[in-house]
Each structure stands twice: as structure tokens, then as C-alpha cells.
N, C-alpha and C. Protein backbone atom coordinates (compact mmCIF):
# COMPACT_ATOMS: atom_id res chain seq x y z
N UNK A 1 9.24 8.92 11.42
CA UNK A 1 9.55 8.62 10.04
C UNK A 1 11.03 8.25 9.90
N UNK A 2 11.94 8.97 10.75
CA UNK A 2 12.91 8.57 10.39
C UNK A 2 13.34 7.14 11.17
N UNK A 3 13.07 6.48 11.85
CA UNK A 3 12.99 5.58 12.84
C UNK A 3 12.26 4.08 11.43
N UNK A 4 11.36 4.27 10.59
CA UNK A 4 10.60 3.69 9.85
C UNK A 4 12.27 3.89 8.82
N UNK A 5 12.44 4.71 8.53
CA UNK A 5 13.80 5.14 6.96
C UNK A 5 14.64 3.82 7.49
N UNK A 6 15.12 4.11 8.45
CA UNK A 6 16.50 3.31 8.99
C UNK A 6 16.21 1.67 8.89
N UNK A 7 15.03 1.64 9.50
CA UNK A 7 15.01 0.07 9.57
C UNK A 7 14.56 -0.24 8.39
N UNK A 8 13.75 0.50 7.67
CA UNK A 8 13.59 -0.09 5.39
C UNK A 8 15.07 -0.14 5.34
N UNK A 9 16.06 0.60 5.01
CA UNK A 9 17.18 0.90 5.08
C UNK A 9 18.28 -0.78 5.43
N UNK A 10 17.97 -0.74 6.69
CA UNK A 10 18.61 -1.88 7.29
C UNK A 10 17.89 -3.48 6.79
N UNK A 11 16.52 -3.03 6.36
CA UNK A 11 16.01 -4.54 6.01
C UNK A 11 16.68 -4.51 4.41
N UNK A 12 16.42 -3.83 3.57
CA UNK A 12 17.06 -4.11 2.46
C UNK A 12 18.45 -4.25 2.30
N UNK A 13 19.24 -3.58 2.83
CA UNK A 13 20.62 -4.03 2.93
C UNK A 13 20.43 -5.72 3.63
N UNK A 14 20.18 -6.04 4.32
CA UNK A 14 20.08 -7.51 5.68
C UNK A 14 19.86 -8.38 4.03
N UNK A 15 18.88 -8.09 3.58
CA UNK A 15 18.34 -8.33 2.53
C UNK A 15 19.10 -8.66 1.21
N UNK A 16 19.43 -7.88 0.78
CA UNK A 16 20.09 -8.29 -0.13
C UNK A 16 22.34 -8.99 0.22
N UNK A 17 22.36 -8.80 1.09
CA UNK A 17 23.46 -9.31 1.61
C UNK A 17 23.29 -11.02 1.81
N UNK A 18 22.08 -11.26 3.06
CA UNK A 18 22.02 -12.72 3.75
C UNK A 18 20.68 -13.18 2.73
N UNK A 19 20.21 -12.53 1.99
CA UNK A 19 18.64 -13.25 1.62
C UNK A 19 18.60 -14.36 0.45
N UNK A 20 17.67 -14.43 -0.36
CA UNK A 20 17.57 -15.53 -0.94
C UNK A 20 18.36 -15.29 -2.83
N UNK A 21 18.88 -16.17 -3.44
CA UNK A 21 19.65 -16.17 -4.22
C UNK A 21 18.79 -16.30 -5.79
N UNK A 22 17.52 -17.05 -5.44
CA UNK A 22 16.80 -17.28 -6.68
C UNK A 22 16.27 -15.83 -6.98
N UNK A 23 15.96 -16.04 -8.37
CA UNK A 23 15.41 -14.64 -8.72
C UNK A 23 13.58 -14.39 -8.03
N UNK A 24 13.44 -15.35 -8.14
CA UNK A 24 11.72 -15.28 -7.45
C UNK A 24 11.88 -15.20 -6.22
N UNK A 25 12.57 -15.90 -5.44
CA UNK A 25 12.76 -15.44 -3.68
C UNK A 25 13.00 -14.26 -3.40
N UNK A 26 14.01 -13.64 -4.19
CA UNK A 26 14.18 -12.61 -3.75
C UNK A 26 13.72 -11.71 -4.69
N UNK A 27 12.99 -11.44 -5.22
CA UNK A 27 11.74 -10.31 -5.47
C UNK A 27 10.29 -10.76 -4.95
N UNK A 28 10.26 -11.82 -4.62
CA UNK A 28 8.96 -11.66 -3.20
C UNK A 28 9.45 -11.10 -1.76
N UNK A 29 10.75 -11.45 -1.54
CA UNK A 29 11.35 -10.93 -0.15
C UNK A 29 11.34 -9.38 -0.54
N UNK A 30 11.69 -8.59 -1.59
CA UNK A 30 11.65 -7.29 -1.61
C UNK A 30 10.51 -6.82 -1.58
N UNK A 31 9.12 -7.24 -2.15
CA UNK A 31 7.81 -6.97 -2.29
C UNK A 31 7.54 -7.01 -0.54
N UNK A 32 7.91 -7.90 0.51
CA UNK A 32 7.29 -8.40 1.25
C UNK A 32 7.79 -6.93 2.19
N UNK A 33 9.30 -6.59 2.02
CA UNK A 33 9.74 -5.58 2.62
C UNK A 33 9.29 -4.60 2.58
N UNK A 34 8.62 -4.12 1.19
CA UNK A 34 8.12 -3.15 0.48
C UNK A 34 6.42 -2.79 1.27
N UNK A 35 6.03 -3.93 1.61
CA UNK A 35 4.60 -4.07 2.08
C UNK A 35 4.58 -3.41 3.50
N UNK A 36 5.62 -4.19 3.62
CA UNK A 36 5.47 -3.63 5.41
C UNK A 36 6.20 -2.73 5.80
N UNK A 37 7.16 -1.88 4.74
CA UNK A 37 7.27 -0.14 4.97
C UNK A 37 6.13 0.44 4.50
N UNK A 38 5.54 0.36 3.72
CA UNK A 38 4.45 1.13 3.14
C UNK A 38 3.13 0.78 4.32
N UNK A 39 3.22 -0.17 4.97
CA UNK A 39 2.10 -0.14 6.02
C UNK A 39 2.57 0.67 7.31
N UNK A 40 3.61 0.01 7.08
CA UNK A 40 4.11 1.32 8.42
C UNK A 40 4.25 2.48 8.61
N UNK A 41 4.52 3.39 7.49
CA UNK A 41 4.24 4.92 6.90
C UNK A 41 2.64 5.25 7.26
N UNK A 42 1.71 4.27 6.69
CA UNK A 42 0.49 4.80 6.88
C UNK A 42 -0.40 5.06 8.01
N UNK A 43 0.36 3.49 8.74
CA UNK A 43 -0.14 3.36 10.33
C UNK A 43 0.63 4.08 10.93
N UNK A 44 1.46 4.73 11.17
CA UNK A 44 2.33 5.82 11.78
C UNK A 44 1.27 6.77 11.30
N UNK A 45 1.51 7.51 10.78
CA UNK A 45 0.80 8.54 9.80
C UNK A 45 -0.61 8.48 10.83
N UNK A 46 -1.45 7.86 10.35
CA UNK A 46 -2.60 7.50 10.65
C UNK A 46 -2.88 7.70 12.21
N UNK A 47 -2.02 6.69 12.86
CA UNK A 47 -2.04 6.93 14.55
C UNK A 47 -1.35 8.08 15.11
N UNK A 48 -0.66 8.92 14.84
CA UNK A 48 -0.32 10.08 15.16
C UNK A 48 -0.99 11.32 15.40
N UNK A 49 -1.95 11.16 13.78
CA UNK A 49 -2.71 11.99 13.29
C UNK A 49 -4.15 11.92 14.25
N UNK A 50 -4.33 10.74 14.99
CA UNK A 50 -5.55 10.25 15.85
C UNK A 50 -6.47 9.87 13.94
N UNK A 51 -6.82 9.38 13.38
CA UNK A 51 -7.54 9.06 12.43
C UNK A 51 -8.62 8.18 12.62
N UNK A 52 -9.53 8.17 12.24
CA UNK A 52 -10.57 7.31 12.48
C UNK A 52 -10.06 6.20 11.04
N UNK A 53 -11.30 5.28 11.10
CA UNK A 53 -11.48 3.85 10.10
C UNK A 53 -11.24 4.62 8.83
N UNK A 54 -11.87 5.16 8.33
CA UNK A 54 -12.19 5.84 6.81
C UNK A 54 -10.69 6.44 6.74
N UNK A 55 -9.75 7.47 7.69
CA UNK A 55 -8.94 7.99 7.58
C UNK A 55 -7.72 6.81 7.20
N UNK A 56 -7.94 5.84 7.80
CA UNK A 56 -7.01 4.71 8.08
C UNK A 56 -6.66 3.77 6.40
N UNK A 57 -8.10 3.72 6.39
CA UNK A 57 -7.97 3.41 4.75
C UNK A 57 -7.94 3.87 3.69
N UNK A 58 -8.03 5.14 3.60
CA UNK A 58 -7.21 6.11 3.03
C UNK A 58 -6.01 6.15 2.74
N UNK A 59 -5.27 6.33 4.01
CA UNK A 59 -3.86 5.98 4.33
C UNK A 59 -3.15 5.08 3.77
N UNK A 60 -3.53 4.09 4.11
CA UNK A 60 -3.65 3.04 3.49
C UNK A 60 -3.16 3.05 1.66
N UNK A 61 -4.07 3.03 1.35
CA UNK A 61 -4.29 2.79 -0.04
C UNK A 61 -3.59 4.37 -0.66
N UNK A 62 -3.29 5.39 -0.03
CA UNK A 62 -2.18 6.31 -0.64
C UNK A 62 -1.19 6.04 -0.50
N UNK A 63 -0.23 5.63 0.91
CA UNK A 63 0.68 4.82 1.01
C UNK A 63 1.03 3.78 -0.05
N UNK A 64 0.33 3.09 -0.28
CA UNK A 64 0.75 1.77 -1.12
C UNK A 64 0.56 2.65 -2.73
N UNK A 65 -0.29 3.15 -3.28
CA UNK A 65 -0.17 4.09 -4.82
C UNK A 65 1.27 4.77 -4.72
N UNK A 66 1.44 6.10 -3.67
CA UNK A 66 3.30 6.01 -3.44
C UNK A 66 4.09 5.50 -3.67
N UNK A 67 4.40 4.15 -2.87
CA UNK A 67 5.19 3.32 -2.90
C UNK A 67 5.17 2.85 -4.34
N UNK A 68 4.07 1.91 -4.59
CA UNK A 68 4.40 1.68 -5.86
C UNK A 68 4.74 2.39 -7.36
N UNK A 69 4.10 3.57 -7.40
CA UNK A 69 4.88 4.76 -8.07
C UNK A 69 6.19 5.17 -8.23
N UNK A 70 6.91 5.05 -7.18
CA UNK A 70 8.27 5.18 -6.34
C UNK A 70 9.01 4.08 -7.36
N UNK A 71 8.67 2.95 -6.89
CA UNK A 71 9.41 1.99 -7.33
C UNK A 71 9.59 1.74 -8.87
N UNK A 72 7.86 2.41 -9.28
CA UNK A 72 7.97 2.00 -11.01
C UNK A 72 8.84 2.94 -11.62
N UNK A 73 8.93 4.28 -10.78
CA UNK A 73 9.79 5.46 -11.96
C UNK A 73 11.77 5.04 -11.52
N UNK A 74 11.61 4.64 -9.88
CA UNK A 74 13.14 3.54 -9.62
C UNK A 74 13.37 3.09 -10.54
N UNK A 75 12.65 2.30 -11.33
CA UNK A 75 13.17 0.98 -12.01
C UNK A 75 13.63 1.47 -13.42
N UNK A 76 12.75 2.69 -13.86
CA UNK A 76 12.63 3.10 -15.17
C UNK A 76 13.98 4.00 -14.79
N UNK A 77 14.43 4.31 -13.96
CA UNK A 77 15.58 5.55 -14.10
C UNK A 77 16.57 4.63 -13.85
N UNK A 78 16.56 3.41 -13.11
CA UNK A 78 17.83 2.54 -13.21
C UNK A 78 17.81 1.69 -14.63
N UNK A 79 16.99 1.52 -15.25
CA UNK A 79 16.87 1.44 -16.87
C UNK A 79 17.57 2.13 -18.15
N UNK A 80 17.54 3.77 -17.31
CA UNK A 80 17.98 4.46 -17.95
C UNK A 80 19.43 5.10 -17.57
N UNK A 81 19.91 4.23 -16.49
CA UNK A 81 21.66 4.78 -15.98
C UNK A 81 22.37 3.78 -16.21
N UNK A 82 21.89 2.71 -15.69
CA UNK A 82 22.46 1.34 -15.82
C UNK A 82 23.42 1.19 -17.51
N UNK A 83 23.15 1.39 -18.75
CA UNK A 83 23.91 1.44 -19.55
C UNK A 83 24.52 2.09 -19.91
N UNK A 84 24.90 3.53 -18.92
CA UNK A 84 25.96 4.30 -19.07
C UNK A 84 27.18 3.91 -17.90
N UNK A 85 27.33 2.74 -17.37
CA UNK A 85 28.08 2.17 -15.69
C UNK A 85 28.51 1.23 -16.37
N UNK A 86 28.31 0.63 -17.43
CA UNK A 86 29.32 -0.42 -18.41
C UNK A 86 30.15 -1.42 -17.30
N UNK A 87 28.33 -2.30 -16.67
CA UNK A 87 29.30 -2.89 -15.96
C UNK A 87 29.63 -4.49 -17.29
N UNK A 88 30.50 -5.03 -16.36
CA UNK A 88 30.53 -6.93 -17.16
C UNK A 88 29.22 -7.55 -17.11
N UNK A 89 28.44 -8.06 -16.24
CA UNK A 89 27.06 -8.25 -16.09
C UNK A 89 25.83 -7.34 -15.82
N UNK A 90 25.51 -8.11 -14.83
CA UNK A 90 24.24 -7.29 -14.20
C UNK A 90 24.49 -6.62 -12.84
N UNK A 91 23.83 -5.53 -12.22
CA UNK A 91 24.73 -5.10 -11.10
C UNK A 91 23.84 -5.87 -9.71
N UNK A 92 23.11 -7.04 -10.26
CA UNK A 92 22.67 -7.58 -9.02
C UNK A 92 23.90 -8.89 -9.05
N UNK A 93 24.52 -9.13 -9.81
CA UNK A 93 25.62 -10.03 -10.24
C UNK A 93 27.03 -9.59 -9.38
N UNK A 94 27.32 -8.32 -9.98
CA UNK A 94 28.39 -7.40 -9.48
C UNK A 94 28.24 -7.65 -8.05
N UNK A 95 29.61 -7.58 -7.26
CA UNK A 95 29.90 -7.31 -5.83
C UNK A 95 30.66 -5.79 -5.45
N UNK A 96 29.95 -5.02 -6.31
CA UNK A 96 30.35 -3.75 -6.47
C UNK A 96 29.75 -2.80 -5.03
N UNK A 97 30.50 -1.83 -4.63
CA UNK A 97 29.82 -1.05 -3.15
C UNK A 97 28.27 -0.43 -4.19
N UNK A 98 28.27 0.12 -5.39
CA UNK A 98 27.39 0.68 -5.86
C UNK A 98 26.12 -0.51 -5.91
N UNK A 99 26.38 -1.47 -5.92
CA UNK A 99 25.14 -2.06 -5.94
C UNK A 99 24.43 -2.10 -4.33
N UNK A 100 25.27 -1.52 -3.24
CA UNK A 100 24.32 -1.87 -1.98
C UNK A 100 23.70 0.05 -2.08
N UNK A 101 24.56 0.80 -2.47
CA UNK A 101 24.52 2.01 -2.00
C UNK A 101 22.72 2.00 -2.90
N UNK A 102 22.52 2.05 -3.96
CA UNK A 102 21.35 1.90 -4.79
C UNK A 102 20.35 0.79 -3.83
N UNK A 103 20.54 -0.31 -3.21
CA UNK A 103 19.54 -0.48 -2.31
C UNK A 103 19.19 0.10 -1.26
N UNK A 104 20.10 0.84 -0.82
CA UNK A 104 19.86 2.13 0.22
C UNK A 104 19.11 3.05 -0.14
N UNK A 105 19.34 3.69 -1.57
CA UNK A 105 18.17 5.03 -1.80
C UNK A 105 17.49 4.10 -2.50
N UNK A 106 17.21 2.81 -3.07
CA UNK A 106 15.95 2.24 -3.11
C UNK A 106 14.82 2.85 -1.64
N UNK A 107 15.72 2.01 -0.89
CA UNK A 107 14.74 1.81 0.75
C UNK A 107 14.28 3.50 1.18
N UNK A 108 15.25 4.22 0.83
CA UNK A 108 14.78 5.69 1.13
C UNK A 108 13.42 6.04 0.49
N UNK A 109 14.39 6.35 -0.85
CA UNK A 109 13.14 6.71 -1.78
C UNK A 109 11.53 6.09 -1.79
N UNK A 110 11.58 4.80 -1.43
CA UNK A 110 10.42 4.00 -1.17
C UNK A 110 9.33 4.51 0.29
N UNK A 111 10.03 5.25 1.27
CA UNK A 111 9.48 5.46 2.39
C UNK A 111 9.23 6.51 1.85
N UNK A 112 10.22 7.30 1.28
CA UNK A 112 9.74 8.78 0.66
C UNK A 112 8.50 8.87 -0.01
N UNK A 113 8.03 8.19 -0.80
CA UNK A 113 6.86 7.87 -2.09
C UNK A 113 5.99 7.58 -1.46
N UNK A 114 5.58 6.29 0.05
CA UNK A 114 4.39 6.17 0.49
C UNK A 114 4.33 7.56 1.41
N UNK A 115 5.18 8.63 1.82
CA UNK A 115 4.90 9.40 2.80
C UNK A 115 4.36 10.72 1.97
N UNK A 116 4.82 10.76 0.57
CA UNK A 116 4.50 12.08 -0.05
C UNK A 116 3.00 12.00 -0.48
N UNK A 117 2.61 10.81 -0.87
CA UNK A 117 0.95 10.75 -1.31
C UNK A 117 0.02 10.74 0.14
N UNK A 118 0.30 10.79 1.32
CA UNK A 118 0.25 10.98 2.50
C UNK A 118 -0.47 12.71 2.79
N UNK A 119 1.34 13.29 3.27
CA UNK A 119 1.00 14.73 2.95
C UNK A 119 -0.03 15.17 1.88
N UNK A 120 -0.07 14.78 0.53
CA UNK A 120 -1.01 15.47 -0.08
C UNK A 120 -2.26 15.43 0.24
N UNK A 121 -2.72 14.17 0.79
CA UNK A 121 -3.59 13.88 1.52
C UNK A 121 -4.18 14.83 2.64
N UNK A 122 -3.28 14.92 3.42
CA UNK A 122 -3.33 15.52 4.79
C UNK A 122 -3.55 16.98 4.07
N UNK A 123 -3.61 17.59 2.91
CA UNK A 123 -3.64 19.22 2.67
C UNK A 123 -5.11 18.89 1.96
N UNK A 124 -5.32 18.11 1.43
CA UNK A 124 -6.66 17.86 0.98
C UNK A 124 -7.88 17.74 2.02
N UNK A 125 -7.69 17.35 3.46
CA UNK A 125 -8.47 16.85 4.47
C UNK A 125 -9.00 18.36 4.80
């Protein structure tokens, strides 16, 4: 898991540093990042655990409810900080250190969310 943290970690930073500038490029490039940590949590998960087919898609599909959970209450709590940081624009605008450090516990928090609907899983089995 932590081997999976580092490289979400390193793709979203790579990411938002060298990636694409339009607003649609780069929220499919984050979705795309997003896809393939959340598959990788599950298939880790999954192959570790020895899991059969049924276990796999399980995995699967808790992984990705996580993740996307993760990201919707992200967005709603950077909704709700963002107008107390009084920046001049927007902080995807800003060349501020705070705007990479927030894609960092993005990428955390995101591995965190497909791995916790996981565990609950695994206490339910």
C-alpha cells in the first residue's frame, strides 16, 4: 500500500506540474489517475488476499465507491476552506507551494478512501 501511496503521490504531482493546461485535459488526466489507483488498491488487495472472481469484483466496485466518496467530500471541504485563504484567483491559477501540497493529500487521501471500503469489506467476509 504504501508503494501504491507514493506513486498516486508522484503521478499527481508529475501531473499537475508537466500535464495538460485545458480545463478538460486535465480533469480527464486526474480521473484517469484516479482509475488506476483505485484499481490498484483493489488488485493488490485482492491478490494478496488469494481472492477468487466474485472476491475480485467486489473489490473492485468498493474500491472505486471509496475513491469516489473520497474525492466528493475533498472537493466539498476544499469548497469550504478555499474562501477563508483569500487567495487573488483560483488556487489552480496560483503558483503557490499550497497548491501542490493539497495535490499530495488529494493523492493520499484518495488511496486512503478506495482502501477503507476494502477493510470493511474484509470484516464483513
Amino acid at each position: 500500500m504504501k508503494t501504491i501511496t507514493l506513486l498516486a503521490v508522484a503521478a499527481m504531482l508529475l501531473l499537475e506540474v508537466f500535464g495538460p493546461t485545458s480545463s478538460v485535459g486535465g480533469s480527464m488526466s486526474f480521473m484517469l489517475v484516479f482509475l488506476v489507483v483505485t484499481l490498484a488498491v483493489a488488485i493488490e488487495e485482492a491478490w494478496s488476499n488469494g481472492r477468487g472472481a466474485f472476491g475480485w469484483i467486489v473489490n473492485v466496485f468498493a474500491s472505486i465507491f471509496g475513491g469516489l466518496t473520497t474525492i466528493a467530500l475533498v472537493g466539498m471541504g476544499m469548497e469550504a476552506i478555499l474562501p477563508y485563504l483569500h487567495f487573488e484567483g483560483s488556487l489552480a491559477s496560483s503558483q503557490q507551494p499550497l497548491k501542490y501540497v493539497v495535490v499530495a493529500v488529494i493523492a493520499i487521501l484518495m488511496v486512503a478512501g478506495s482502501w477503507i471500503p476494502l477493510q470493511i469489506v474484509n470484516r464483513l467476509r
